[in-house]
Protein backbone atom coordinates (compact mmCIF):
# COMPACT_ATOMS: atom_id res chain seq x y z
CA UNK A 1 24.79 -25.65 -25.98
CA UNK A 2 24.36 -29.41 -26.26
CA UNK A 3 20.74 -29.78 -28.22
CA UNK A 4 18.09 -27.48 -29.87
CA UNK A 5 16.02 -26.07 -27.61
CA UNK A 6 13.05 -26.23 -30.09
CA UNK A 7 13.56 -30.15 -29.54
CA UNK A 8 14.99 -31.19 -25.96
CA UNK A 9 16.99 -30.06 -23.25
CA UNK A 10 20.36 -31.62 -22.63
CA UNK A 11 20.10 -31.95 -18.89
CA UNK A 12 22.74 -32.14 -16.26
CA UNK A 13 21.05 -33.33 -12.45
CA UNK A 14 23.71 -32.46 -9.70
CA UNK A 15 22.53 -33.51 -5.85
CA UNK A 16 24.78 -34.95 -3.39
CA UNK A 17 21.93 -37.61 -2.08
CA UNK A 18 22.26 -40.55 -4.43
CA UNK A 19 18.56 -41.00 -3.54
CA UNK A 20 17.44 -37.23 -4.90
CA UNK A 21 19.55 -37.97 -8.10
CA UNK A 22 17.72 -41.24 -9.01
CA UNK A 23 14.07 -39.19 -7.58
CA UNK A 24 14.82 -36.50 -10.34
CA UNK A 25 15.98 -39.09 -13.47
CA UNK A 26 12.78 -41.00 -12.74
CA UNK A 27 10.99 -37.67 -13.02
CA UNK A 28 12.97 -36.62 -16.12
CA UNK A 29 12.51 -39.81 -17.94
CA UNK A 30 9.04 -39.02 -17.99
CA UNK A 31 9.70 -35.31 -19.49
CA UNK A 32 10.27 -36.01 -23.52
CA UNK A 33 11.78 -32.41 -23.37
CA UNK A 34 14.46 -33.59 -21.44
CA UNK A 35 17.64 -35.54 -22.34
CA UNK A 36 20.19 -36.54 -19.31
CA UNK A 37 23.28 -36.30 -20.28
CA UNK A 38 24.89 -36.87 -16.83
CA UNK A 39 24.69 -36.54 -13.10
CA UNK A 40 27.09 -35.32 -10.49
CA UNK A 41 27.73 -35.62 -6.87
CA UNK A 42 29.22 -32.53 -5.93
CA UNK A 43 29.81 -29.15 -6.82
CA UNK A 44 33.38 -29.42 -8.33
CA UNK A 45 32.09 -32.67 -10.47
CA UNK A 46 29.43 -30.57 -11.66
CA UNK A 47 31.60 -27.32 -13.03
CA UNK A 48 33.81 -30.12 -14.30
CA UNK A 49 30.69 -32.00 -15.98
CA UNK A 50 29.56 -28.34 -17.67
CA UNK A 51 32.27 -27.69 -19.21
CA UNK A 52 32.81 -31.11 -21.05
CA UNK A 53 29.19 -31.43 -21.90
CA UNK A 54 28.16 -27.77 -22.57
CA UNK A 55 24.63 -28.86 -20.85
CA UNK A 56 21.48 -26.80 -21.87
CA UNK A 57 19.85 -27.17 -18.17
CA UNK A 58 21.33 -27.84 -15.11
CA UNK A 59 19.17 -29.25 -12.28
CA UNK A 60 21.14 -27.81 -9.47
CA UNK A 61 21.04 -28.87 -5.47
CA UNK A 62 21.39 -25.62 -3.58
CA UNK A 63 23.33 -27.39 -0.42
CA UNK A 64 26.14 -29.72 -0.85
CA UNK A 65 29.33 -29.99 0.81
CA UNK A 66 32.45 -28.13 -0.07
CA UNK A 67 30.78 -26.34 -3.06
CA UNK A 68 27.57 -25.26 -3.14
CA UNK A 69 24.78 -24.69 -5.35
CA UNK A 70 24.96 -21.02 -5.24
CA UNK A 71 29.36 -21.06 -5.75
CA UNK A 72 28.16 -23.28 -8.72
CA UNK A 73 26.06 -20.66 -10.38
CA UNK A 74 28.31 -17.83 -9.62
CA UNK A 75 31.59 -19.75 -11.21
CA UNK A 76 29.48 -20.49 -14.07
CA UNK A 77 28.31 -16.87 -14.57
CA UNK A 78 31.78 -15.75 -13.83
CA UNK A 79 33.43 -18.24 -16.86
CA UNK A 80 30.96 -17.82 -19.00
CA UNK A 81 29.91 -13.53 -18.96
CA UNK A 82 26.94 -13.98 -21.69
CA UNK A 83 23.97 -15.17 -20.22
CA UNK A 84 23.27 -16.30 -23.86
CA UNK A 85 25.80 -18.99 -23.78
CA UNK A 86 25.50 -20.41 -20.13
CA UNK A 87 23.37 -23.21 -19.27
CA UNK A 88 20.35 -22.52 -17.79
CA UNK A 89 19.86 -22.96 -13.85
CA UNK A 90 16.73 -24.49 -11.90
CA UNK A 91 17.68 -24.95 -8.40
CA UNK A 92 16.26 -27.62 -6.62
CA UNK A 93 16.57 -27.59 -2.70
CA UNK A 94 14.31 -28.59 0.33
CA UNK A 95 14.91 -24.91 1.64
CA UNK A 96 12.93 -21.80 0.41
CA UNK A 97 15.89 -19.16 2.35
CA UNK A 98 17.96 -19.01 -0.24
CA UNK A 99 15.34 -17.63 -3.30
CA UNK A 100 16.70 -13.92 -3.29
CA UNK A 101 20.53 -14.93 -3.78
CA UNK A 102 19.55 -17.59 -6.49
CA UNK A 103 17.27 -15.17 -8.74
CA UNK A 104 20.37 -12.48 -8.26
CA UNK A 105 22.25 -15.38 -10.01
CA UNK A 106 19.38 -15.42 -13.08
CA UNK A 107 17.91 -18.65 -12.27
CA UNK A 108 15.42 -19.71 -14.22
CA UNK A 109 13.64 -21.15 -11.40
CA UNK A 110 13.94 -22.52 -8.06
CA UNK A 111 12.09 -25.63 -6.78
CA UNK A 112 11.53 -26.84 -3.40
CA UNK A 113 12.28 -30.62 -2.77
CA UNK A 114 10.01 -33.01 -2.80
CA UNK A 115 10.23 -32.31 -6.40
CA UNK A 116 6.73 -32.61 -7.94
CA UNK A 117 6.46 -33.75 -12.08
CA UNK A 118 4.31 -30.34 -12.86
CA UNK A 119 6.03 -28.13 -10.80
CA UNK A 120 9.15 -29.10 -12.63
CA UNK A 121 7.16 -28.87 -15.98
CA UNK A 122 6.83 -25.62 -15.28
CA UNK A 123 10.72 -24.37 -14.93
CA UNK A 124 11.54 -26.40 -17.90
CA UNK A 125 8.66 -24.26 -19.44
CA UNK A 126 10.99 -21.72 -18.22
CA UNK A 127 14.02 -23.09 -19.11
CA UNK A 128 12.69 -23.04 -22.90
CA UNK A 129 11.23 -19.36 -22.92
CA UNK A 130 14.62 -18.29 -21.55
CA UNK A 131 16.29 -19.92 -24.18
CA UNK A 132 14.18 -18.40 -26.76
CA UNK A 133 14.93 -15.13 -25.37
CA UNK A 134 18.46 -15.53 -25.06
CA UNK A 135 19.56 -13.60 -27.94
CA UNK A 136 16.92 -10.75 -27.37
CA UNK A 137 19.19 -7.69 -25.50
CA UNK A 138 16.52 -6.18 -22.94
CA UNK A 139 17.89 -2.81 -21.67
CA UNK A 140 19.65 -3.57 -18.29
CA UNK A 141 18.38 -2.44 -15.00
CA UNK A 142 19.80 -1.89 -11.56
CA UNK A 143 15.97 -2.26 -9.85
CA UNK A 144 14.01 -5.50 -9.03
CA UNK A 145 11.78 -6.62 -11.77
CA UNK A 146 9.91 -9.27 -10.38
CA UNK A 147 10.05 -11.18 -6.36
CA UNK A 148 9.77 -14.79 -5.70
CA UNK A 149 7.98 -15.61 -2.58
CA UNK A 150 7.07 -18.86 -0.84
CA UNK A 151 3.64 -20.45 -1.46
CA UNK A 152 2.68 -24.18 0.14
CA UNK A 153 5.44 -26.46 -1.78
CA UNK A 154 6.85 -24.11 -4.12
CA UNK A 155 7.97 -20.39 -5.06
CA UNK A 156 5.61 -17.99 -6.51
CA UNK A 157 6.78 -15.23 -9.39
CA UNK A 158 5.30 -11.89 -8.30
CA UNK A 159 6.47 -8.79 -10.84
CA UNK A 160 7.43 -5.95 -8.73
CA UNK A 161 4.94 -3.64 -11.09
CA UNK A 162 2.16 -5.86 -9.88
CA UNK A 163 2.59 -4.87 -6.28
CA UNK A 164 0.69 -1.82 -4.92
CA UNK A 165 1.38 -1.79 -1.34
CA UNK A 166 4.97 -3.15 1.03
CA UNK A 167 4.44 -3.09 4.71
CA UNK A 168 7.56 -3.70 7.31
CA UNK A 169 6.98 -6.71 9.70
CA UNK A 170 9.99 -6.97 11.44
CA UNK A 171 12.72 -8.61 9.17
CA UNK A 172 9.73 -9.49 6.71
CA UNK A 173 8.56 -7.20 3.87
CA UNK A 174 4.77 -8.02 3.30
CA UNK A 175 3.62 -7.62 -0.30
CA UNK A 176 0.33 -6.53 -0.96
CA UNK A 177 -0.77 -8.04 -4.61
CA UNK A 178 -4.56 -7.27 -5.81
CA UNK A 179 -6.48 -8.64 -2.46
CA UNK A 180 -3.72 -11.11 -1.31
CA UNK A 181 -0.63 -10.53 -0.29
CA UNK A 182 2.54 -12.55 0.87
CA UNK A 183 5.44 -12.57 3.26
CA UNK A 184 8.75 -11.72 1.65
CA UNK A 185 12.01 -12.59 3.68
CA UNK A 186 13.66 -9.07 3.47
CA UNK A 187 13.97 -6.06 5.92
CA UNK A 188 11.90 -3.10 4.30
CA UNK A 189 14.79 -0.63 4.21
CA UNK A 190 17.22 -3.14 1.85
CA UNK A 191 14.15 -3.78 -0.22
CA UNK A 192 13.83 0.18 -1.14
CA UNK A 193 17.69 0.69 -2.12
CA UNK A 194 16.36 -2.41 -4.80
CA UNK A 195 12.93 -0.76 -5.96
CA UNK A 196 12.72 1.65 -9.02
CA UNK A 197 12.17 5.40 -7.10
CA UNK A 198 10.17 6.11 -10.76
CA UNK A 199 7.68 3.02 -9.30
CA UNK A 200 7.61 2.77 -5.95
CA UNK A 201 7.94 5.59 -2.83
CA UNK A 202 8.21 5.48 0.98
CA UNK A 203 5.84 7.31 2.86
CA UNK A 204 6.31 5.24 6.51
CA UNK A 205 9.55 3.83 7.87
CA UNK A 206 7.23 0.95 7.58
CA UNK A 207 5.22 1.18 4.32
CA UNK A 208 5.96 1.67 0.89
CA UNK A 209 3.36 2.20 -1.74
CA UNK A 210 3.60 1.95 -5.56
CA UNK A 211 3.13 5.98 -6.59
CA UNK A 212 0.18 5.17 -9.39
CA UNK A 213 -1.63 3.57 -6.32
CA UNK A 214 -1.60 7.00 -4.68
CA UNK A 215 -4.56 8.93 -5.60
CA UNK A 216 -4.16 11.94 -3.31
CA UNK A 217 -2.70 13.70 -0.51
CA UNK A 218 -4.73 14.71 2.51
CA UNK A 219 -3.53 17.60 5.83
CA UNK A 220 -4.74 16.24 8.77
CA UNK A 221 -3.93 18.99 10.69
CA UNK A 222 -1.07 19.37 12.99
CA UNK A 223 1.55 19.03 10.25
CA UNK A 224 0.05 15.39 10.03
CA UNK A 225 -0.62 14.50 6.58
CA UNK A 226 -1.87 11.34 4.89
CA UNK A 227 -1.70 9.32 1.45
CA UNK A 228 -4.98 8.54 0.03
CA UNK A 229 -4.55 5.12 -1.85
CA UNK A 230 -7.03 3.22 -4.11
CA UNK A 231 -9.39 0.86 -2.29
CA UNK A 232 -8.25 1.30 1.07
CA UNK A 233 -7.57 3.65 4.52
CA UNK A 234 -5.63 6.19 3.87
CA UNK A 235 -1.55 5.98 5.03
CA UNK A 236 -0.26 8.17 7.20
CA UNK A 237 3.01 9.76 6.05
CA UNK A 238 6.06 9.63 8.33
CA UNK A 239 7.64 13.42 8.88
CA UNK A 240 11.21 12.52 7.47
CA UNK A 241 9.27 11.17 4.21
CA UNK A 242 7.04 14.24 3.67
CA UNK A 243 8.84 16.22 1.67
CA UNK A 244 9.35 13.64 -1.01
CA UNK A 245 6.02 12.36 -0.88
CA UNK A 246 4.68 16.16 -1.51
CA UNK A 247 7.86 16.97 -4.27
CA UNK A 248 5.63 13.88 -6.16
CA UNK A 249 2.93 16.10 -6.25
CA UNK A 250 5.01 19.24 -7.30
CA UNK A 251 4.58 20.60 -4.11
């Protein structure tokens, strides 16, 4: 990569609106961390740019002509296999839809235009503790590890083990977090082929509940049977889920 990342970020700002470009190198010139090295219009200028300049951040527009944000990412993860020796990735877009494809590309962030000066502090934050944990080899997993969720101007990190309770509303998932929760573009049954079984289980075509949060099983009568969950009503359990729910309790 161009610089050390104890010192400064060698930063590459791609965004086809001359306008956003000179927005984000007034913002940057602000940011000691940072170090432009460049700017490009387009999505082939910028795979062209990354290459020659080996960039240590990459301030990426999510929609632009031709080649996109997202084809960006995914030709850069595709050249370069080790996420050790790719550049990291903040996208910056005015559009909060695309969060779930961008984080499957390991972005380090994703930051909804207009750009603020903290909110970007805080990716580059990001940007750094990736860095420093580039070399570490955490053991690989096929389940989600943590959601990102819109909040007023920005996106919100939520770690899937903090979540106790999903509910189904329509093609929203709603998390339940602590005594908030937060709406999650994402139907409910896509969502559960993506959640650990070991974590999380379905007990309602339209709820899923973390199993710790699950402190009993009550028979309602009837064949109707219920989860009792910490602080809360208790959730009825759908009859094609029952069996799993009770094989949980070895029964």
């Amino acid at each position: 990569m161009g610089s050390d990342a104890g010192k400064t970020l060698a930063t590459l700002i791609v965004d086809d609106e001359p306008l956003a470009v000179e927005r984000m190198q007034v913002i940057c010139a602000r940011m000691p961390q940072l170090r432009i090295v460049g700017t490009a219009g387009d999505g082939a200028a910028a795979l062209r740019m990354i290459e020659a300049l080996t960039p240590d951040l990459v301030l990426l527009d999510m929609t632009m002509p031709h080649v996109d944000g997202l084809s960006v990412a995914r030709r850069i993860a595709e050249k370069v296999p080790d996420p050790a020796d790719r550049p990291a990735v903040v996208f910056v877009t005015a559009h909060d839809s695309f969060a779930v494809e961008a984080f499957d590309l390991d972005a380090v962030d994703y930051v909804l235009k207009p750009v603020a000066q903290d909110r970007l502090g805080r990716a580059i934050d990001r940007a750094f503790a990736s860095r420093s944990n580039a070399g570490k080899s955490p053991q690989p997993t096929r389940w989600i590890e943590e959601f990102w969720v819109p909040h007023r101007s920005e996106l919100l990190r939520i770690a899937a083990r903090d979540v106790h309770r999903i509910d189904a509303e329509r093609d929203y998932v709603r998390l339940h977090v602590g005594d908030g929760s937060h709406l999650l573009l994402e139907t409910i049954g896509a969502l559960e082929e993506r959640l650990d079984p070991e974590r999380f289980i379905r007990v309602h075509r339209s709820t899923i509940l973390r199993r710790d949060f699950i402190t009993g099983l009550r028979h309602e009568g009837l064949g109707v049977w219920s989860a009792e969950i910490d602080k809360g009503e208790p959730v009825r359990i759908g009859r094609t889920h029952l069996k799993a729910v009770k094989a949980m309790a070895g029964r």
